[in-house]
Protein backbone atom coordinates (compact mmCIF):
# COMPACT_ATOMS: atom_id res chain seq x y z
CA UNK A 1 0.00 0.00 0.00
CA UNK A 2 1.38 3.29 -0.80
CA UNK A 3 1.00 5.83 1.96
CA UNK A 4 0.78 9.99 2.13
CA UNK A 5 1.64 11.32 5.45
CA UNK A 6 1.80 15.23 5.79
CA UNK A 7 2.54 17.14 9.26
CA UNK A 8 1.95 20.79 9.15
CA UNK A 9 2.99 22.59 11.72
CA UNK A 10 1.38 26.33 10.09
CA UNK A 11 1.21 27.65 6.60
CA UNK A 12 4.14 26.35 5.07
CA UNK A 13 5.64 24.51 7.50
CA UNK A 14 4.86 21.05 6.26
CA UNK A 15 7.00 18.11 6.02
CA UNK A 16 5.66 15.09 3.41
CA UNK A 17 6.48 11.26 3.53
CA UNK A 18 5.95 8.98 1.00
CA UNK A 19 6.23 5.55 1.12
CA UNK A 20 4.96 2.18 -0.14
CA UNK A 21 4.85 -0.68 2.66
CA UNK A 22 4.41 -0.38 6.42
CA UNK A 23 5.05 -1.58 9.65
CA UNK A 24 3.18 -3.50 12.26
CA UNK A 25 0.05 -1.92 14.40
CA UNK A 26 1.66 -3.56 17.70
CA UNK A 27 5.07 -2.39 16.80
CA UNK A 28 3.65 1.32 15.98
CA UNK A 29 1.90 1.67 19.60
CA UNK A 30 5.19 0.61 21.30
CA UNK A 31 6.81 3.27 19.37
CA UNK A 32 4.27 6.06 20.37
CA UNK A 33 4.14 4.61 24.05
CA UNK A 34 8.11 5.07 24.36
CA UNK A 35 7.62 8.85 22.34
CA UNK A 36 5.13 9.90 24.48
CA UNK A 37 6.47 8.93 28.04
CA UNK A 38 10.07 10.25 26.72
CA UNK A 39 9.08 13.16 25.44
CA UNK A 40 6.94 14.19 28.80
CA UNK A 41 3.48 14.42 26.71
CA UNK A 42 0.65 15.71 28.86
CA UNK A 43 -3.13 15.41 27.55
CA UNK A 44 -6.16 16.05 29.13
CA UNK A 45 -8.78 13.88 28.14
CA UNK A 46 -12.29 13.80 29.95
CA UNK A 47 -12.46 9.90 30.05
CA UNK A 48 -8.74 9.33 30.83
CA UNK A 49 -8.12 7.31 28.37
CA UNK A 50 -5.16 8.57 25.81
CA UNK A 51 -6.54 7.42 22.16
CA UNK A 52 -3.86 6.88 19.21
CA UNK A 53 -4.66 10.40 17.73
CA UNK A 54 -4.25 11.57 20.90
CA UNK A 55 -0.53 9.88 21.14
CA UNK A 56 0.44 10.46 17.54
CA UNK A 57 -0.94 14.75 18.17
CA UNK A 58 0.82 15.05 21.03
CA UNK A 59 4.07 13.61 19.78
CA UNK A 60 4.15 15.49 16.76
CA UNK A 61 3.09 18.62 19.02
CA UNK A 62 5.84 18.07 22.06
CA UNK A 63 8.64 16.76 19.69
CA UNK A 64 8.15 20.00 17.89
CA UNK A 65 9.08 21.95 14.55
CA UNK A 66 12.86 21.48 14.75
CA UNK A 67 13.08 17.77 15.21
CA UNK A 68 10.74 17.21 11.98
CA UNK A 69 13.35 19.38 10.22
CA UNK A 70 16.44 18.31 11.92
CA UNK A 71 16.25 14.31 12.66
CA UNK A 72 14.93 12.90 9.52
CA UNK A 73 15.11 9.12 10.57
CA UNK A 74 13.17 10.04 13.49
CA UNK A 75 10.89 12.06 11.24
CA UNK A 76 10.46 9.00 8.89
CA UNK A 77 9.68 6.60 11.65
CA UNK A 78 6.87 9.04 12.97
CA UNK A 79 5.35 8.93 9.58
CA UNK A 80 5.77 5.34 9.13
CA UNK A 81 4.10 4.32 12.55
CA UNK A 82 1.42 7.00 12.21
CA UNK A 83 0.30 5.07 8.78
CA UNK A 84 0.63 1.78 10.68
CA UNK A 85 -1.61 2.68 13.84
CA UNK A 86 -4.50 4.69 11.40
CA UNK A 87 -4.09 2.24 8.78
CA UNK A 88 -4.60 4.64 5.65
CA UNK A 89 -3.09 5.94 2.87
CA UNK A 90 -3.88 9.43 3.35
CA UNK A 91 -2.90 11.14 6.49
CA UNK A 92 -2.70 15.09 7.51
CA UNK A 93 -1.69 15.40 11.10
CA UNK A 94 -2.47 19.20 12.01
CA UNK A 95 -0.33 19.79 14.82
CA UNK A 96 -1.34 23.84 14.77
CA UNK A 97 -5.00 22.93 14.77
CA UNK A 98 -4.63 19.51 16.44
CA UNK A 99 -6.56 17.33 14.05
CA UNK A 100 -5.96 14.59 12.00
CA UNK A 101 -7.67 14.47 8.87
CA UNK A 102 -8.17 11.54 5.90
């Protein structure tokens, strides 16, 4: 499957991946668990209970800007796993707006 991931951060501050392939759902949430307890992610939710948009917003939104720009490999593994956990081919994760649209 060929997948379309795009992060915006703001008007022209987006980064694109483009891939064909995937990874593993199980392997993806392991990845977001270890992002989001490393990188200190705080959400409030009104059930308690963290979703995966939830996870994959707040990543994108605590890793920031500058590590989408700076650590590609990390980058490309975000974008991978994101694919992986939403399972489609086209992805916009609006970290400005915090949405994620299809």
């Amino acid at each position: 499957m060929q997948h379309h991931v795009i992060v915006s951060f703001g008007k022209e501050k987006e980064f694109e991946f483009k891939f064909t392939g995937g990874a593993a759902s199980d392997e993806a949430r392991k990845w977001f668990d270890h992002e989001f307890t490393a990188l200190e992610c705080d959400v409030a939710t009104p059930t308690g209970k963290i979703l995966a948009v939830d996870r994959i917003l707040s990543v994108a939104k605590y890793a920031g800007e500058n590590r989408f720009r700076e650590q590609g490999a990390w980058a490309d593994q975000f974008a991978k796993y994101t694919a992986a956990l939403l399972g489609r081919e086209l992805i916009r994760v609006d970290v400005e707006h915090y949405s994620i649209g299809y």
